[in-house]
Protein backbone atom coordinates (compact mmCIF):
# COMPACT_ATOMS: atom_id res chain seq x y z
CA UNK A 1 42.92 98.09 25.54
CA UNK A 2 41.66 97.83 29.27
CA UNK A 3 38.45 99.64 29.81
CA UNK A 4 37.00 100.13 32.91
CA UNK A 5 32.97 100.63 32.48
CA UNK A 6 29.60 101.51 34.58
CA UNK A 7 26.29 102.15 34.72
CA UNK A 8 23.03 103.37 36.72
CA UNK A 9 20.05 101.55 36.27
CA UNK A 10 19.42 103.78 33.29
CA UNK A 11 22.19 103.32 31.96
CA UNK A 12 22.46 99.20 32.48
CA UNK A 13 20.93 98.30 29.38
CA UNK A 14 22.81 100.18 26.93
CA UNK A 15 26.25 99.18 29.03
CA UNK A 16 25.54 95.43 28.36
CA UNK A 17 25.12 96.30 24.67
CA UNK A 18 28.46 98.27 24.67
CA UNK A 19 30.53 95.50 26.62
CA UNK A 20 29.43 93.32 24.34
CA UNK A 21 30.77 95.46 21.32
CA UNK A 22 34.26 96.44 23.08
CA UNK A 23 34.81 92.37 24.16
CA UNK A 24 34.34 91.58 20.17
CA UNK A 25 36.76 93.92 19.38
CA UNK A 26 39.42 92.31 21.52
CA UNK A 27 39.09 94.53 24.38
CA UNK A 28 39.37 94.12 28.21
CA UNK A 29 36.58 95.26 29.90
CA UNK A 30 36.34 95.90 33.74
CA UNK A 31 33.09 96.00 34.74
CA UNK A 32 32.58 98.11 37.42
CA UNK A 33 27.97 97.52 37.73
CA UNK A 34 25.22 98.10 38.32
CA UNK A 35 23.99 94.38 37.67
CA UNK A 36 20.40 95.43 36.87
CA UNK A 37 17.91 97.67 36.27
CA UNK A 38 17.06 98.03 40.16
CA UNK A 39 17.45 102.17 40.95
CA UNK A 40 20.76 103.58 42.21
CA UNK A 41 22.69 106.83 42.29
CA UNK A 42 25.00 107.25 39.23
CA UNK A 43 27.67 108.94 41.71
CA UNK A 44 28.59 105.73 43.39
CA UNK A 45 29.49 104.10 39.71
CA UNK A 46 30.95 107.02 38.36
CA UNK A 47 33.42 107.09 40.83
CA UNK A 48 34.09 103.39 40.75
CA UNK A 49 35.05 103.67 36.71
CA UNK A 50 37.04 107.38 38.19
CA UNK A 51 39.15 105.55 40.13
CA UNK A 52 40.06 102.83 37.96
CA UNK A 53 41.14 105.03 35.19
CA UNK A 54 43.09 106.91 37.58
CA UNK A 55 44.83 104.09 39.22
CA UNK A 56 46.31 103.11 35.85
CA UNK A 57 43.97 99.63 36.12
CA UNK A 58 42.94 100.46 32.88
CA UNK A 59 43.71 103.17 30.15
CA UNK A 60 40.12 104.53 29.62
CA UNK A 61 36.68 104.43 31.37
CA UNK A 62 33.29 104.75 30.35
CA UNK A 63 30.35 105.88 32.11
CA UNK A 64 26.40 105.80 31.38
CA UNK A 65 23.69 107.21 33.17
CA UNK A 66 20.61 109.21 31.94
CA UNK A 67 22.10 112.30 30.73
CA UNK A 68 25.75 112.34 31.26
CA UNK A 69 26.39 114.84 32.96
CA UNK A 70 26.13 114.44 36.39
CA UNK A 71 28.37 111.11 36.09
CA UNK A 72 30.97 113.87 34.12
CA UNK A 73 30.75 115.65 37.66
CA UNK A 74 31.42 113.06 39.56
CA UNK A 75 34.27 111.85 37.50
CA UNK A 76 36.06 114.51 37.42
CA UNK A 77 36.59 115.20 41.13
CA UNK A 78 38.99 112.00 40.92
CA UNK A 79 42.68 113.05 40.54
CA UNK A 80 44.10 112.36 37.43
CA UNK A 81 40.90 111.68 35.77
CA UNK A 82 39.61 114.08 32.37
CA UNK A 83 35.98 113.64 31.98
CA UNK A 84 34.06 114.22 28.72
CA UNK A 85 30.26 114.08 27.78
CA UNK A 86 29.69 113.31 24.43
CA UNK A 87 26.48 113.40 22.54
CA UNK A 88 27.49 112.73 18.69
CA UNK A 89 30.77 112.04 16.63
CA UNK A 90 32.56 115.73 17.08
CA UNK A 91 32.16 116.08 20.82
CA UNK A 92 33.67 112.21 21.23
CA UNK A 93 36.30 113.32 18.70
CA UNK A 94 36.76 117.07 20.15
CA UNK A 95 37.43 115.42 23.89
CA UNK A 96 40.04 113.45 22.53
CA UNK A 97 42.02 115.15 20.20
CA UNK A 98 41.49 118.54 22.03
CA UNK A 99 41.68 117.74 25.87
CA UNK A 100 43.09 114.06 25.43
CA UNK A 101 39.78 112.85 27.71
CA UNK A 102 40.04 109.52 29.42
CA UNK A 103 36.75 108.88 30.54
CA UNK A 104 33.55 109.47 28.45
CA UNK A 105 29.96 109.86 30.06
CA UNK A 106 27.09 108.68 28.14
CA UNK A 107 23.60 109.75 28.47
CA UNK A 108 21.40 106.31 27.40
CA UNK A 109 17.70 108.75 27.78
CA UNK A 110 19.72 110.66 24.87
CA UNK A 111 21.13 109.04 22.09
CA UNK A 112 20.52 105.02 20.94
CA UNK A 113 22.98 101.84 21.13
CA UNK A 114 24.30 102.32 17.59
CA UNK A 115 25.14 105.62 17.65
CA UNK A 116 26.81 105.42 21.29
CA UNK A 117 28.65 102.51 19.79
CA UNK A 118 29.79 104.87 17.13
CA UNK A 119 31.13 107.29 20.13
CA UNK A 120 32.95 104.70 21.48
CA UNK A 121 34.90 103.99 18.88
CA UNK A 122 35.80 107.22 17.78
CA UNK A 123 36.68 107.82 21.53
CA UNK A 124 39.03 104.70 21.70
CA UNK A 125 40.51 105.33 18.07
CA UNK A 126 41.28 109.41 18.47
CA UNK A 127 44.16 110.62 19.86
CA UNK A 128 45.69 113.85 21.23
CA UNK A 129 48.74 114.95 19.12
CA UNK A 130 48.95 118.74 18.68
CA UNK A 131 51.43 120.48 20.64
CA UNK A 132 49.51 123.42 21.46
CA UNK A 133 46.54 120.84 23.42
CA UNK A 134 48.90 119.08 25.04
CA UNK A 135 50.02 122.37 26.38
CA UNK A 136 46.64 123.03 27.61
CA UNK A 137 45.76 119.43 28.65
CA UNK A 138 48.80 119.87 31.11
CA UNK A 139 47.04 123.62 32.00
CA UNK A 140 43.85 121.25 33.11
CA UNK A 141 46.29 118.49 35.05
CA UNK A 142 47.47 121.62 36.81
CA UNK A 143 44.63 122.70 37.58
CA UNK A 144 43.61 119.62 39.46
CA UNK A 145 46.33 119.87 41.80
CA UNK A 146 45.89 123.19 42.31
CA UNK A 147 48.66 124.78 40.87
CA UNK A 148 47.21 126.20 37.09
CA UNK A 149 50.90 128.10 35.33
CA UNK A 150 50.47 130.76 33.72
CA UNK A 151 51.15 130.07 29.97
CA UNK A 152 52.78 133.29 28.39
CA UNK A 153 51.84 133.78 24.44
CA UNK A 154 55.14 133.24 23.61
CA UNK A 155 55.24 129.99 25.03
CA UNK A 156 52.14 128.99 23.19
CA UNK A 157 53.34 130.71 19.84
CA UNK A 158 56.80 128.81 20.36
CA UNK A 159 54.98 125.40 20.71
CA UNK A 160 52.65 126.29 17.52
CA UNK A 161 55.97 127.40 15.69
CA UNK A 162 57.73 124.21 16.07
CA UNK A 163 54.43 122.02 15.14
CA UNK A 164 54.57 124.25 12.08
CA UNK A 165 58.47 123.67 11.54
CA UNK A 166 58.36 120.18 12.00
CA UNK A 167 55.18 119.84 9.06
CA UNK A 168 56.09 122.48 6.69
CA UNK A 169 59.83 123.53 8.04
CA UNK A 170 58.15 127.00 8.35
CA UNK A 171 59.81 128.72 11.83
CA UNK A 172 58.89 131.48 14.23
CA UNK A 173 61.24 133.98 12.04
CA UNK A 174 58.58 133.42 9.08
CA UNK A 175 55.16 134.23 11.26
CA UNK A 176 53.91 137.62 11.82
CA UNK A 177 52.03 138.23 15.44
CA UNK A 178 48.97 138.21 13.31
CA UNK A 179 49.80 134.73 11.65
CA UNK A 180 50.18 133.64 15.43
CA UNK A 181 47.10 134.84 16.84
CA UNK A 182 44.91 133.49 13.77
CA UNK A 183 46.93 130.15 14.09
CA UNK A 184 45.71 130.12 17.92
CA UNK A 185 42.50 130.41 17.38
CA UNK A 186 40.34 127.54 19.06
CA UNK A 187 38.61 125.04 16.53
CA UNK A 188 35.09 125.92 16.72
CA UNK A 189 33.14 123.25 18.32
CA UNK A 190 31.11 120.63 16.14
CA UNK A 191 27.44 120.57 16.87
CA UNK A 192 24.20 118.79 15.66
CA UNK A 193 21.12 119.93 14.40
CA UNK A 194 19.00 119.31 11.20
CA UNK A 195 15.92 121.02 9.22
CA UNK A 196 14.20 118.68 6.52
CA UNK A 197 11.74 118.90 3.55
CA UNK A 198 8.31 116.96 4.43
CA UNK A 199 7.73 113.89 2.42
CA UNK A 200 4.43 113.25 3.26
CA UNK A 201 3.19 110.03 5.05
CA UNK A 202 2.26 109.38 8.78
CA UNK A 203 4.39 110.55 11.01
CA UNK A 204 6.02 109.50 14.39
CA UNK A 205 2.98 110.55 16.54
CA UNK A 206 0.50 108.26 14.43
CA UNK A 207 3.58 105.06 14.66
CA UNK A 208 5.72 106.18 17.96
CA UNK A 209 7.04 102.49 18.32
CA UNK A 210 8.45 102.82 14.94
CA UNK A 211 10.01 106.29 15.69
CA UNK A 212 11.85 104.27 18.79
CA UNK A 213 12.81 101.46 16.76
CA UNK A 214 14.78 104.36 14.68
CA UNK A 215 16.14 105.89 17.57
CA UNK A 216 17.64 102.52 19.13
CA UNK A 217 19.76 102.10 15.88
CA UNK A 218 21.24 104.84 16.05
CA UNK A 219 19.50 107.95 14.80
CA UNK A 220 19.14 111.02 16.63
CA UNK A 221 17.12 113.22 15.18
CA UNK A 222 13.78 112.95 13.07
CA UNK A 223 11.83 115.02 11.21
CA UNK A 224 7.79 115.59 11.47
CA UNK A 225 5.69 117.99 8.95
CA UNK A 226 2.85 120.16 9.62
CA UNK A 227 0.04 117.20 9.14
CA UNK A 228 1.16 115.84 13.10
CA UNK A 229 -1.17 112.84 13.42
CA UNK A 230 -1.86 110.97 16.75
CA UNK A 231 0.05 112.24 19.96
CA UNK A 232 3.64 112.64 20.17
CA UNK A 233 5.06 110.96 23.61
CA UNK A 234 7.43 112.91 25.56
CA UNK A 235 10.32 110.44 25.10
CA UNK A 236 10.01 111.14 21.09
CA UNK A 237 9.73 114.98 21.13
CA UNK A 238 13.66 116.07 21.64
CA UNK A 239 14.30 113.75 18.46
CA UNK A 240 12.02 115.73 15.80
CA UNK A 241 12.48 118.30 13.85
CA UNK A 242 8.97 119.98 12.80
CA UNK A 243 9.39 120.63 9.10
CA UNK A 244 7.39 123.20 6.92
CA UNK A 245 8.65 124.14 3.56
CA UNK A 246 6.16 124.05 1.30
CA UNK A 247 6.08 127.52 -1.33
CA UNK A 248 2.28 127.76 -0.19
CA UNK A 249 3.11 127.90 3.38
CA UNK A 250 0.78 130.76 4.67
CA UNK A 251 0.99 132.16 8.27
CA UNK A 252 -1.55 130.73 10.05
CA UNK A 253 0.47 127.75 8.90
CA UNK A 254 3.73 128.85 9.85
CA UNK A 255 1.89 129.79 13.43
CA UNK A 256 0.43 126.30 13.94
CA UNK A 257 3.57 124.52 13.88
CA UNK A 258 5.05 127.09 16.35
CA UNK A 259 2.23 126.28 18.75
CA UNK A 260 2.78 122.55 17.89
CA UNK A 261 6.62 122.83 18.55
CA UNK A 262 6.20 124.53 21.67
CA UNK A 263 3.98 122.50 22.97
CA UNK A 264 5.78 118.87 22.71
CA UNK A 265 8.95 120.86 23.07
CA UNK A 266 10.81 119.32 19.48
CA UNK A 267 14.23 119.63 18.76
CA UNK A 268 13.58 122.15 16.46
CA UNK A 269 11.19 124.15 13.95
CA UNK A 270 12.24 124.65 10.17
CA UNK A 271 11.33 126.95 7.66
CA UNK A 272 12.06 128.97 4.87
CA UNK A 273 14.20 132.33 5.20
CA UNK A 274 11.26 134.37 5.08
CA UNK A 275 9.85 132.98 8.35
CA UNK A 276 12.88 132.75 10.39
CA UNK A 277 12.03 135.75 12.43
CA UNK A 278 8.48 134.97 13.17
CA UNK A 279 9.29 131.34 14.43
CA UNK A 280 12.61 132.47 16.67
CA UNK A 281 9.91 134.84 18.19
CA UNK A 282 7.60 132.73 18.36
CA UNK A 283 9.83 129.93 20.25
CA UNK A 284 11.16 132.59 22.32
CA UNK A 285 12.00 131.03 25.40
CA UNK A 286 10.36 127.50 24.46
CA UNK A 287 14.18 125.69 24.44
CA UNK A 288 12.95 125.04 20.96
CA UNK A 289 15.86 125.75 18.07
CA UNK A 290 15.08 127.15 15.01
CA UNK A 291 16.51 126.47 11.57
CA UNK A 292 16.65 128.19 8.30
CA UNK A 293 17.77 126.63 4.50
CA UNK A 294 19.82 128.86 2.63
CA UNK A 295 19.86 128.43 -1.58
CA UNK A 296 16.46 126.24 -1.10
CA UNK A 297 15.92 124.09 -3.29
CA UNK A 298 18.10 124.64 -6.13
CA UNK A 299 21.29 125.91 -4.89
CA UNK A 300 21.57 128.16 -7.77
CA UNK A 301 22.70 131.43 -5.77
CA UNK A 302 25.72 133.57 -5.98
CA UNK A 303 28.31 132.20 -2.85
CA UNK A 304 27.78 136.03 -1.70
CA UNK A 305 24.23 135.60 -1.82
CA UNK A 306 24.26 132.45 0.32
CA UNK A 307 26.47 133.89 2.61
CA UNK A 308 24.51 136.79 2.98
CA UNK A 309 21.14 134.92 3.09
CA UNK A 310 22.79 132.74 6.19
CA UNK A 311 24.00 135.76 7.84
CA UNK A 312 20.59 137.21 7.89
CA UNK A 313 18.89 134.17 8.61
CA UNK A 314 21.20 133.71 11.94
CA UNK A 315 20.40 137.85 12.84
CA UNK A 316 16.72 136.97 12.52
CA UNK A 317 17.43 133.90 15.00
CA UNK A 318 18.37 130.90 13.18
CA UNK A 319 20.65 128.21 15.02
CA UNK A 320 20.51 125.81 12.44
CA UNK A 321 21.88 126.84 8.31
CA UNK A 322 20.86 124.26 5.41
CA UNK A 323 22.45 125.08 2.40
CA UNK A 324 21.91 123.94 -0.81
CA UNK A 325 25.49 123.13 -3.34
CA UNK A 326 25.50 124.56 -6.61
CA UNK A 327 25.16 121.30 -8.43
CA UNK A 328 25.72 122.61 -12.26
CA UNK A 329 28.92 123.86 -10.70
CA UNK A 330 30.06 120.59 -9.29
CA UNK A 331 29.41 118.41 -12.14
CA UNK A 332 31.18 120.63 -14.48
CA UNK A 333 34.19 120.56 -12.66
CA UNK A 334 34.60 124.15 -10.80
CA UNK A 335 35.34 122.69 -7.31
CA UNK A 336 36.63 125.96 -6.86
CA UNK A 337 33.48 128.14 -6.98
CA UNK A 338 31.98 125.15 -4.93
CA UNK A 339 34.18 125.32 -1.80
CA UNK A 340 33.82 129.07 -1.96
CA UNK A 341 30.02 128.67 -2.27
CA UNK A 342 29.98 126.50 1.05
CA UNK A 343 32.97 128.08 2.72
CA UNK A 344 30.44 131.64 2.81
CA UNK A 345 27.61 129.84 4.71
CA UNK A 346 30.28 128.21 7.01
CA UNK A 347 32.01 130.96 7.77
CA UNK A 348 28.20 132.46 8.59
CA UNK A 349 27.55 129.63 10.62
CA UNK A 350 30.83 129.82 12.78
CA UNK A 351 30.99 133.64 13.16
CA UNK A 352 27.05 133.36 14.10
CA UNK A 353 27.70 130.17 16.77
CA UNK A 354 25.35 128.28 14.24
CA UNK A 355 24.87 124.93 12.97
CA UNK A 356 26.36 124.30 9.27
CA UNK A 357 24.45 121.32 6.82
CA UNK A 358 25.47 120.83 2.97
CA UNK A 359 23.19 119.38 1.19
CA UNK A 360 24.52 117.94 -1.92
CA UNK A 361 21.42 116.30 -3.61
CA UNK A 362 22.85 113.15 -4.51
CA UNK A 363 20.14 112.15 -6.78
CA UNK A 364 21.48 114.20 -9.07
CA UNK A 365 25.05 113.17 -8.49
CA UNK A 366 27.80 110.33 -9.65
CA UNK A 367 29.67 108.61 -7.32
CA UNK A 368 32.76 110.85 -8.15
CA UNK A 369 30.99 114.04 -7.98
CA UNK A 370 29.53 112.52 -4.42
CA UNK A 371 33.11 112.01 -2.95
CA UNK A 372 34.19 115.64 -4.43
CA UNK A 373 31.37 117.54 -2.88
CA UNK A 374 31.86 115.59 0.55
CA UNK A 375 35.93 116.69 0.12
CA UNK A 376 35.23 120.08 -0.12
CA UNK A 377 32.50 120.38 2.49
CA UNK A 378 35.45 118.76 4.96
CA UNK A 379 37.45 121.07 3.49
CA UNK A 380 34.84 124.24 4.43
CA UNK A 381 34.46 123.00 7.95
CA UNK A 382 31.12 122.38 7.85
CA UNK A 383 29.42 120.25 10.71
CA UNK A 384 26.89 117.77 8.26
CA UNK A 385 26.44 116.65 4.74
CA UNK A 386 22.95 115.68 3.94
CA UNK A 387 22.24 113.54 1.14
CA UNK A 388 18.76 115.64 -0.19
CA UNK A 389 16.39 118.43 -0.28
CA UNK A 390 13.30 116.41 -1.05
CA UNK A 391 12.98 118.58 -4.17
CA UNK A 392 14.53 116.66 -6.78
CA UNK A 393 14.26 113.01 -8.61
CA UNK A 394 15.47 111.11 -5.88
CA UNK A 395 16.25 110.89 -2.13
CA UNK A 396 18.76 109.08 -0.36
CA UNK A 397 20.46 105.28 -0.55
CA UNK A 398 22.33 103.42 2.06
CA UNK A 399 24.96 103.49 -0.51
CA UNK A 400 24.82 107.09 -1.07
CA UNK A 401 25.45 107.19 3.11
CA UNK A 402 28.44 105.13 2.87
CA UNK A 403 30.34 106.63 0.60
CA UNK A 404 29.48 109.84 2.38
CA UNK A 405 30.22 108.89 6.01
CA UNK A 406 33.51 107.31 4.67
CA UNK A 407 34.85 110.56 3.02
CA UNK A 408 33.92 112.72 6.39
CA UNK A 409 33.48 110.61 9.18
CA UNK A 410 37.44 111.40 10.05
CA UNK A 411 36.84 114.71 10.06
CA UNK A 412 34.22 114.43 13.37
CA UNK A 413 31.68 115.37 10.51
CA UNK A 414 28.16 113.81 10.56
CA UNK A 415 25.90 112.53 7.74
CA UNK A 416 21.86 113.02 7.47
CA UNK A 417 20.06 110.21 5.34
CA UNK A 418 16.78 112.50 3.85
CA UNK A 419 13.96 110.91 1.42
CA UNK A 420 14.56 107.81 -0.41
CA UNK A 421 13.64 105.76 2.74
CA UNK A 422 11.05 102.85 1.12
CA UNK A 423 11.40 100.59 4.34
CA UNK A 424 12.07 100.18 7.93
CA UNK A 425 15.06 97.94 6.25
CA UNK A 426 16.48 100.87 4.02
CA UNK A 427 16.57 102.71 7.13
CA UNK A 428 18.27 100.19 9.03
CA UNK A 429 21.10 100.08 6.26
CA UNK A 430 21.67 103.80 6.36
CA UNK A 431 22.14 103.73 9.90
CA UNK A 432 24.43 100.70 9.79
CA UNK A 433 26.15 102.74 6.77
CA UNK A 434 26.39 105.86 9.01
CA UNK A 435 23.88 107.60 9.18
CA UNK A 436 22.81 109.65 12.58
CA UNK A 437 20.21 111.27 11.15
CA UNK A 438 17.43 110.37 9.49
CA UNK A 439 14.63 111.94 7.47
CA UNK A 440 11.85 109.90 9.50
CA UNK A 441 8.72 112.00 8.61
CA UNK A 442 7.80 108.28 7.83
CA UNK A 443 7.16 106.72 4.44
CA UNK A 444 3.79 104.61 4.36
CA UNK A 445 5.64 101.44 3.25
CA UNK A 446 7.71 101.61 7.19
CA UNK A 447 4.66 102.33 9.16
CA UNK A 448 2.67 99.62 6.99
CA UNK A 449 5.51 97.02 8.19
CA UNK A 450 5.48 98.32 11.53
CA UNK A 451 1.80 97.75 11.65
CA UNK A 452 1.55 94.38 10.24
CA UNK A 453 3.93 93.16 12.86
CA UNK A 454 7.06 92.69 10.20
CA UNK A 455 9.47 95.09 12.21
CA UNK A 456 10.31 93.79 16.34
CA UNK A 457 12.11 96.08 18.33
């Protein structure tokens, strides 16, 4: 494939890392600058890699800058050109096989080199097949020359009707107006997010270079507890996750990490049901998300109960639902109950505009039962699978991440790697393996490397 590609000085490192990927996969790449790390404006690069797209020079164009949006702008005022920013595996995924994007804008101040490499890929792989986007891909091409149809919903039903006729030989005589309007319902959008169990150790404001070394693989989110040692630079603070789910958590507790996670602005504050509503008051304003587990630790709810606890949880301000499988369920066979156990926090999540995590505490898992539980949370639509609660016998493997990223990856699903982590190594692996994110509250064995000078960036 040709692939026109460009950066700002931001931007220039992570470019030289990506051409460097795309030429070993047999790529041609069209380098369209900057040479160096010398300041310039995006715009001016933006529309270089615009216009080659557009001229047919080369079938798809990539663009880096700080955030990625502004070069998304730009981009996109070039005929011919569809623009998409993507920030994990979904939205890469979602631009494709939804609005059939040709260009992708990177932000390098937001994600790391293995993880954008990861975008890439699923950006060059993906393709736009469904009837009913192409439809509205051609709506957008319209639009850009300034003359948008008007699509009636017949015309959309008809195109959805003969997708359906040509899978399943199922025509428009067989659908009811209802079956059409549920079948035209947009996919709902595949977002990040993560709340953790604290596993004690330093954490990233006591080893920051660490933290970065993390973030450069590939991972894009960590999680801190309530002991926050040292200060926690700016460039680290949209990563974490400030964790607190200890039983014994008391409120002046629950108030200091609110005050904490306001001030360094994290990703994201999470806690136990009970607390939801204090902390989404408490963060009111702050930017700062807040996320709720649902069945913690042991999973051993009712599906109703779940899906009531996640509703709640999302009223009282939640953005972010970890649920916990039933595990007794799984391993003696009733996938059944199982889906319908995750399919009520999902359907929580989705109707509430909320973040969806299984976690399927593999510890306590075969192989088998791994791939099963992974199956049905594609099947339930749910945005992560996370490997542990931080509860039981074990935590995660690099292994354990494999075998889950290669059962959901397709599906624009995400995997978090929590506890288990004995090394800066281990994490390494589970990154490699697939991880983007990573239960970094920091064991002592990582930061000891770090220390002694083992780990380089």
């Amino acid at each position: 494939m040709k692939i026109a590609i460009g950066a700002d000085h931001g931007g220039f490192d992570l470019k030289t890392k990506l051409i460097e990927h795309l030429t070993g996969q047999g790529n041609q790449v069209l380098d369209q600058g900057t040479d160096s790390t010398a300041a310039v404006d995006y715009p001016v690069f933006a529309r270089k890699v615009a216009e080659v797209v557009s001229t047919g020079q080369a079938e798809r164009g990539i663009m880096i800058d700080g955030a990625g949006i502004g070069s998304s702008m730009v981009a996109n005022k070039v005929a011919g050109v569809r623009a998409a920013m993507a920030y994990d595996l979904s939205s890469a995924r979602n631009s494709r096989e939804h609005n059939d994007a040709n260009l992708l804008t990177l932000g390098a101040g937001l994600i790391g080199s293995s993880l954008a490499t990861q975008i890439v890929d699923v950006f060059l792989t993906a393709e736009c097949t469904e009837p009913r986007h192409k439809l509205r891909v051609a709506m957008i091409t319209d639009v850009g020359g300034g003359s948008a149809p008007v699509v009636q919903p017949a015309v959309q039903a008809a195109a959805v009707a003969g997708q359906l006729a040509a899978n399943s030989g199922v025509g428009l005589a067989d659908l009811s107006e209802e079956d059409l309007a549920r079948i035209m319902e947009r996919l709902t959008g595949l977002l990040g997010g993560n709340g953790d169990a604290w596993h004690g150790g330093p954490c990233v404001g006591s080893c920051p270079d660490t933290a970065r070394q993390f973030i450069e693989l590939g991972a894009r989110m960590l999680s801190a507890g309530p002991d926050i040692t040292g200060e926690i630079p700016d460039d680290m603070a949209r990563y974490i996750d400030h964790t607190i789910l200890k039983p014994d958590a008391t409120p002046d507790m629950i108030e200091k990490i609110v005050s904490e996670a306001r001030e360094h602005s994290f990703r994201s504050v999470c806690v136990n049901p009970v607390w939801v509503r204090v902390v989404a008051d408490g963060l009111r304003g702050s930017g700062v998300l807040t996320c709720s587990v649902v069945g913690f630790p042991l999973g051993a709810n009712t599906p109703d109960i779940k899906g009531m606890e996640a509703r709640k949880a999302i009223r009282d301000g939640a953005k972010e639902i970890d649920m916990v499988i039933n595990v007794g369920r799984l391993k003696g066979g009733d996938d059944d109950f199982v889906w319908k156990d995750i399919l009520a926090v999902t359907e929580a999540c989705r109707d509430g505009s909320a973040v969806s995590k299984v976690i399927i505490e593999t510890a306590l898992l075969t192989d088998e039962e791994k791939v099963r539980v992974c199956e049905l949370a594609k099947r339930a639509r749910a945005n992560f699978v996370k490997t542990s609660t931080g509860f039981a016998s074990g935590g995660a493997t690099a292994e354990d991440v494999a075998l889950m990223a290669s059962v959901v990856r397709g599906a624009g699903m995400e995997v978090k790697a929590s506890g288990g982590i004995k090394s800066f190594d281990d994490a390494k692996r589970m990154i490699d393996a697939g991880a983007t994110r990573i239960g970094a509250s920091a064991s002592i064995a990582i930061v000891q490397e770090a220390q002694q000078g083992k780990v380089t960036a």
